[in-house]
N, C-alpha and C. Protein backbone atom coordinates (compact mmCIF):
# COMPACT_ATOMS: atom_id res chain seq x y z
N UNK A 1 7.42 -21.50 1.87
CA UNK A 1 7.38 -20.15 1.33
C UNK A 1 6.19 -20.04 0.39
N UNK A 2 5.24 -19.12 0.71
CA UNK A 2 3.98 -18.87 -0.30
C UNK A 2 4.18 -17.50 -0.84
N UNK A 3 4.30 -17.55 -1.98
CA UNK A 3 3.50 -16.09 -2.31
C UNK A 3 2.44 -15.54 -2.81
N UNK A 4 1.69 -16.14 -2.15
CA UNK A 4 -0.30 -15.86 -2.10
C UNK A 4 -0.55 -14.12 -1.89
N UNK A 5 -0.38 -13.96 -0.57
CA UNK A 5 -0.37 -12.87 -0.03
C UNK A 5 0.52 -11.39 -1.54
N UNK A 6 1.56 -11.76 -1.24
CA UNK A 6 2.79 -10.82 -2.06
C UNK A 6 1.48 -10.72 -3.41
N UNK A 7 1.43 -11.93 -3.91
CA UNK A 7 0.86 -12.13 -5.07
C UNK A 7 -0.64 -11.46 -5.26
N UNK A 8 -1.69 -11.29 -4.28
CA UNK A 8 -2.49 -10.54 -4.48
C UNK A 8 -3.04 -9.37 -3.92
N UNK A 9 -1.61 -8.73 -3.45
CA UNK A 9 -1.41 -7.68 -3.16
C UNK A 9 -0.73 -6.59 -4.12
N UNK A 10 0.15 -7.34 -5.49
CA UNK A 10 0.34 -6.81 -6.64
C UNK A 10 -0.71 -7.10 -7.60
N UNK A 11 -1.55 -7.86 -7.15
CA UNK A 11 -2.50 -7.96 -8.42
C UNK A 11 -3.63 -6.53 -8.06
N UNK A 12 -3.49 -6.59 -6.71
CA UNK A 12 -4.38 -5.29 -6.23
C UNK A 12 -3.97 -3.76 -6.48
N UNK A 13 -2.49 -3.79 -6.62
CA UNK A 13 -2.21 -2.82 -7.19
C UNK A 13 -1.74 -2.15 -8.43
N UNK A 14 -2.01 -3.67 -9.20
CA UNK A 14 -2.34 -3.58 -11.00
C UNK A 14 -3.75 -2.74 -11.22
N UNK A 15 -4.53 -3.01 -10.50
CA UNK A 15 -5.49 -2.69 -10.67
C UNK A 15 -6.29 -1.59 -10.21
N UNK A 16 -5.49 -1.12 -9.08
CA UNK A 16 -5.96 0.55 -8.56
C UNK A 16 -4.65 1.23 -10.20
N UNK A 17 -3.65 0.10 -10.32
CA UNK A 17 -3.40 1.21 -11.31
C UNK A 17 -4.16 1.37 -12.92
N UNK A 18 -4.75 0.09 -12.85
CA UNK A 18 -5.47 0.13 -14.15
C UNK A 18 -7.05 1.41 -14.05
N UNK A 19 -7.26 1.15 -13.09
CA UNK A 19 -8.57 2.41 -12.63
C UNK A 19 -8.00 3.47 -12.64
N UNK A 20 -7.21 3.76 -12.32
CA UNK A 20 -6.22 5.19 -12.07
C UNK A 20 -5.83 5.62 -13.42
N UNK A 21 -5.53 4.57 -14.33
CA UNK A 21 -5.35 5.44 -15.81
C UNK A 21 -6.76 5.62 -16.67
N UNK A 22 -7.68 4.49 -16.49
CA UNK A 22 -8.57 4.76 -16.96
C UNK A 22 -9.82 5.90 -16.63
N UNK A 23 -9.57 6.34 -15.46
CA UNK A 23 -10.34 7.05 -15.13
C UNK A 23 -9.25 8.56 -15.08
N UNK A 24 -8.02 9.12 -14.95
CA UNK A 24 -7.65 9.87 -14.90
C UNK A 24 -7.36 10.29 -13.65
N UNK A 25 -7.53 9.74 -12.65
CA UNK A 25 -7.66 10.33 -11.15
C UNK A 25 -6.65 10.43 -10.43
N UNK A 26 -5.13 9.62 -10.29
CA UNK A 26 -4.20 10.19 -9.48
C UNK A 26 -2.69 10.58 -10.55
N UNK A 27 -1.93 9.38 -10.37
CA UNK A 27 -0.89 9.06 -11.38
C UNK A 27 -1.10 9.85 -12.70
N UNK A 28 -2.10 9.45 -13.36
CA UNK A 28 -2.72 9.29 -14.84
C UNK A 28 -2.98 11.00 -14.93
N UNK A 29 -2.55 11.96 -13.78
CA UNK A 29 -3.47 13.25 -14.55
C UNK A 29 -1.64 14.46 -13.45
N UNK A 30 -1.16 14.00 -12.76
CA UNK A 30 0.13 14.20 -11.86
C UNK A 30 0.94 13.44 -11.08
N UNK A 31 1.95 12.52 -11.82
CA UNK A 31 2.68 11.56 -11.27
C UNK A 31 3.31 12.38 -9.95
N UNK A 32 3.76 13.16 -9.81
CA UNK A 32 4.57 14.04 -8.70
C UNK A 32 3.95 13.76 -7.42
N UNK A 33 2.79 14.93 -7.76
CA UNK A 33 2.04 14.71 -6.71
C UNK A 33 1.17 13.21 -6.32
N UNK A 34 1.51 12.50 -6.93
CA UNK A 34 0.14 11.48 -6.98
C UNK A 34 1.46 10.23 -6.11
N UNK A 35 2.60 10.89 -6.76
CA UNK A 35 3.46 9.60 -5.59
C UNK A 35 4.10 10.36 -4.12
N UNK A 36 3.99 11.60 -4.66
CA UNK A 36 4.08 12.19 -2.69
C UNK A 36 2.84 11.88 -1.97
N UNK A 37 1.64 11.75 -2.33
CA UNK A 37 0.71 11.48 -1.58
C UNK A 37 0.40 10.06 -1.23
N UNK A 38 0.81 9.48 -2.18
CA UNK A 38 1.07 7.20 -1.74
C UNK A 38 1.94 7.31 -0.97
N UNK A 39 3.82 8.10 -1.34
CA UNK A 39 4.88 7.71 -0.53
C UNK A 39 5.10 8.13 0.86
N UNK A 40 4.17 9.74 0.58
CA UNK A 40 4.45 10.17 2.20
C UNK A 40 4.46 9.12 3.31
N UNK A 41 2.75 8.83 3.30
CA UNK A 41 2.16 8.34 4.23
C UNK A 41 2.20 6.64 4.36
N UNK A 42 3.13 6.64 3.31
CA UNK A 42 3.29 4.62 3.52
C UNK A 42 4.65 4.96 4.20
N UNK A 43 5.48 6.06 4.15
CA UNK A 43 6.95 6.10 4.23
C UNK A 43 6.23 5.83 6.04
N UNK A 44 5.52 6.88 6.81
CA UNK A 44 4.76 7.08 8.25
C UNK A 44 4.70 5.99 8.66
N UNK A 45 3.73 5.40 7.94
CA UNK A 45 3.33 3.83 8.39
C UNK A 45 4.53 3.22 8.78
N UNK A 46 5.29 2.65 7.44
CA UNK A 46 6.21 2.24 7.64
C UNK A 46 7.30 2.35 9.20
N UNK A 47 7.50 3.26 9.50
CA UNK A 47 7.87 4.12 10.35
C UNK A 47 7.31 4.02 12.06
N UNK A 48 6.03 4.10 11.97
CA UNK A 48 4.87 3.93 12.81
C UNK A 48 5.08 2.34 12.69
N UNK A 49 5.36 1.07 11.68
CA UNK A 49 5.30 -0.57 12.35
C UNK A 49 6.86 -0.63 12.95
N UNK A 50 7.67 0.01 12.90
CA UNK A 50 9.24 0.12 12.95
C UNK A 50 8.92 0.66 14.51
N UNK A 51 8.02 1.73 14.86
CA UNK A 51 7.81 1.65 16.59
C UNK A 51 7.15 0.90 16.95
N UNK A 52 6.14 0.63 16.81
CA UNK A 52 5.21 -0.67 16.86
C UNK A 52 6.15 -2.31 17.24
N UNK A 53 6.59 -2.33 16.17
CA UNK A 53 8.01 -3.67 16.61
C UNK A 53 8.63 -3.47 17.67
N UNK A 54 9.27 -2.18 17.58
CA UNK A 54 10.03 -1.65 18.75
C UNK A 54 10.13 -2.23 20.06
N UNK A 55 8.41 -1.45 20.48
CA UNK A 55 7.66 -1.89 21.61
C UNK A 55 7.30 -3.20 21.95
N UNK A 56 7.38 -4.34 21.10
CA UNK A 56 6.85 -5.41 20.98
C UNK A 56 5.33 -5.42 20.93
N UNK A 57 4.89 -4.58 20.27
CA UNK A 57 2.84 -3.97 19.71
C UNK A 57 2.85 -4.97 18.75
N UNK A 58 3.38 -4.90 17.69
CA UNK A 58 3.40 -5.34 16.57
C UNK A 58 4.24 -6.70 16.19
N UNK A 59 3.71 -7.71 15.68
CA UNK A 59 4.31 -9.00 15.60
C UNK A 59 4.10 -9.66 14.23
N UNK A 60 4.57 -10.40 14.24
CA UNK A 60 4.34 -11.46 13.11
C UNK A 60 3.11 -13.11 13.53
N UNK A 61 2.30 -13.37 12.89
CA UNK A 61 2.05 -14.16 14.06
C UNK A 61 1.96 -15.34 13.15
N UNK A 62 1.06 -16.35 13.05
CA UNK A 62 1.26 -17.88 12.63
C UNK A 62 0.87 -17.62 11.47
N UNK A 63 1.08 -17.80 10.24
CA UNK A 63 0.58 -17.81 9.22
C UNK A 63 1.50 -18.45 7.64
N UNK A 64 0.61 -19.20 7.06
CA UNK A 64 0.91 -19.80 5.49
C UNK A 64 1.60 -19.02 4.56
N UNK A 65 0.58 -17.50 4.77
CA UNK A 65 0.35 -16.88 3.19
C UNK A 65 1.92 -16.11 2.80
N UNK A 66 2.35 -15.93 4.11
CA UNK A 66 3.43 -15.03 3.98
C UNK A 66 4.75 -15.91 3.43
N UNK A 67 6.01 -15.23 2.28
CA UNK A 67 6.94 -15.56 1.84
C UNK A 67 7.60 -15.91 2.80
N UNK A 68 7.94 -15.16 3.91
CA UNK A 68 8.55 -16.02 4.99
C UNK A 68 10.36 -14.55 4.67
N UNK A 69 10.14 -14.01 4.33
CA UNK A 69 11.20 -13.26 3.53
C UNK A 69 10.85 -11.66 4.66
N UNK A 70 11.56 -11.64 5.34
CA UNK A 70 11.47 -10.35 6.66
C UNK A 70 12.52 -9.30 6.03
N UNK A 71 12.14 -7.52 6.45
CA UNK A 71 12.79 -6.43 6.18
C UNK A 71 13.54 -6.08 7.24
N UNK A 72 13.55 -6.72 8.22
CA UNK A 72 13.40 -6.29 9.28
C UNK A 72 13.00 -6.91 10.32
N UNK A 73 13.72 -6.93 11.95
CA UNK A 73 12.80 -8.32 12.69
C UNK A 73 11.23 -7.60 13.17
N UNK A 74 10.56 -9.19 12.93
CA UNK A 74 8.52 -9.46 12.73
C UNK A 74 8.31 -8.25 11.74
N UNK A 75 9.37 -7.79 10.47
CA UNK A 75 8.64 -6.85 9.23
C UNK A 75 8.55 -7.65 8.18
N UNK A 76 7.56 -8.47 8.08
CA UNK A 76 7.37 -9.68 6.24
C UNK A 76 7.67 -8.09 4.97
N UNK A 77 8.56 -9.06 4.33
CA UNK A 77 8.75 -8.11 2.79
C UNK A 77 7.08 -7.59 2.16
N UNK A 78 6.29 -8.24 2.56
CA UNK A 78 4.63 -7.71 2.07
C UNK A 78 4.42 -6.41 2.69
N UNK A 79 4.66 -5.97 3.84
CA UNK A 79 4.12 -4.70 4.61
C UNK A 79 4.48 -3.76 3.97
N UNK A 80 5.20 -3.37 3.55
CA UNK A 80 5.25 -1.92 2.59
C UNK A 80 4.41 -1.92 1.04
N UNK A 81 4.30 -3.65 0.59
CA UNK A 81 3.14 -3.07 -0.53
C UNK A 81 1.68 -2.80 -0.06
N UNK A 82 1.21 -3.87 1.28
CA UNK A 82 0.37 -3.54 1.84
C UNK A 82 0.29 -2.42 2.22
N UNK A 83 1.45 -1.31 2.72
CA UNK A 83 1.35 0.11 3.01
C UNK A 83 0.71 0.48 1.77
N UNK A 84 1.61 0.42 0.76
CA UNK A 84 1.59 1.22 -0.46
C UNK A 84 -0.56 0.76 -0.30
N UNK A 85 -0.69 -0.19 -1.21
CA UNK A 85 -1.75 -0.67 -1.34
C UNK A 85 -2.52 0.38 -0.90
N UNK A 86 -2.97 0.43 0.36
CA UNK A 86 -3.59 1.18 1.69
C UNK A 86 -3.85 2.85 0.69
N UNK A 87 -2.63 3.16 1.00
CA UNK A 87 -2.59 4.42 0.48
C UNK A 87 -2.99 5.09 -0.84
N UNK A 88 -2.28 4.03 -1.35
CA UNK A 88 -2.99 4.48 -3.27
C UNK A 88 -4.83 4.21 -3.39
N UNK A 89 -4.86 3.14 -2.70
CA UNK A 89 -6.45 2.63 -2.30
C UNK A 89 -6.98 3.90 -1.68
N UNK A 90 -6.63 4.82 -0.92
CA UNK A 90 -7.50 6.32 -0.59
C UNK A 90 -7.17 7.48 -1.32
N UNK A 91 -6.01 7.20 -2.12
CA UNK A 91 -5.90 8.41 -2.96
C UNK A 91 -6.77 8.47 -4.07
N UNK A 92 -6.96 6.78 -4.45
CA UNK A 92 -7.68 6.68 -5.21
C UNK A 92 -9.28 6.75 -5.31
N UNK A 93 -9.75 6.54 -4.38
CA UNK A 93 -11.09 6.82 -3.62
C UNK A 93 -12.10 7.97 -3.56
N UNK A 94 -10.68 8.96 -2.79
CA UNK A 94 -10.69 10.40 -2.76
C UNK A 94 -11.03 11.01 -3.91
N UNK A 95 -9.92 10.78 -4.87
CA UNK A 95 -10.00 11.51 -6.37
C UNK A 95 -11.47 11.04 -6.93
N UNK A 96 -11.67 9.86 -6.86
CA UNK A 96 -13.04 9.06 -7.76
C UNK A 96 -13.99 10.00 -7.30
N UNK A 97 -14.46 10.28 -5.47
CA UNK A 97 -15.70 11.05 -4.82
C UNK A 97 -15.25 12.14 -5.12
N UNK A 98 -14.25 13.09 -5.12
CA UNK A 98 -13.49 14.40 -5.69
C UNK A 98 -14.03 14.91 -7.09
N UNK A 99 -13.60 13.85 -7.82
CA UNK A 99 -13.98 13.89 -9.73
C UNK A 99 -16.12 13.84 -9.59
N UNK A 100 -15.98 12.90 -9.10
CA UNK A 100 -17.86 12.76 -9.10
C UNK A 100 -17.93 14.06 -8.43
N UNK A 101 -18.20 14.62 -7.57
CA UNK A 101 -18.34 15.55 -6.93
C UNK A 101 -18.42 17.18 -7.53
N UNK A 102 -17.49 16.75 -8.58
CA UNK A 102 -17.18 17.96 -9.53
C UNK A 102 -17.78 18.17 -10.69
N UNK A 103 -18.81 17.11 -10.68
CA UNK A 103 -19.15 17.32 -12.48
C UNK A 103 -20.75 17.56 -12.16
């Protein structure tokens, strides 16, 4: 059991949240909206690897990094922060070229 992966996948999202307050851009200026726009579209994803498995598209395949800890069969407990991740990572993006864009 590793938690490499888990582990710097919350460190990645310490840190879109540490940019996010310091700069003002999602969370930091409308929590509401700033978690309908992470949760929608990780909820999709989520959703979208749940057909993906379905079909047998989507797998688990050989690997160290992962806890070894499944949501679900071939769903590792990491894929929904990796969703999350994903998502806050373009909300956050957006807002940064959005905010520049505006001044």
């Amino acid at each position: 059991m590793s938690f490499v992966y888990l582990g710097l996948l919350l460190f990645s999202l310490t840190g879109l949240a540490l940019l996010d307050w310091r700069f003002k851009l999602a969370f930091a200026v409308s929590a509401r909206r700033a978690a309908l726009a992470v949760l929608l579209p990780a909820t999709y994803l989520l959703i979208w690897d749940a057909v993906g498995i379905g079909l047998g598209i989507f797998f688990i395949g050989k690997t160290t990094m992962l806890t070894g800890v499944l949501l679900a069969p071939e769903m590792p407990l990491e894929e929904p922060f990796f969703l999350l991740l994903l998502c806050y990572t373009t909300l956050i993006v957006f807002r940064a070229v959005e905010k520049r864009r505006t001044k």
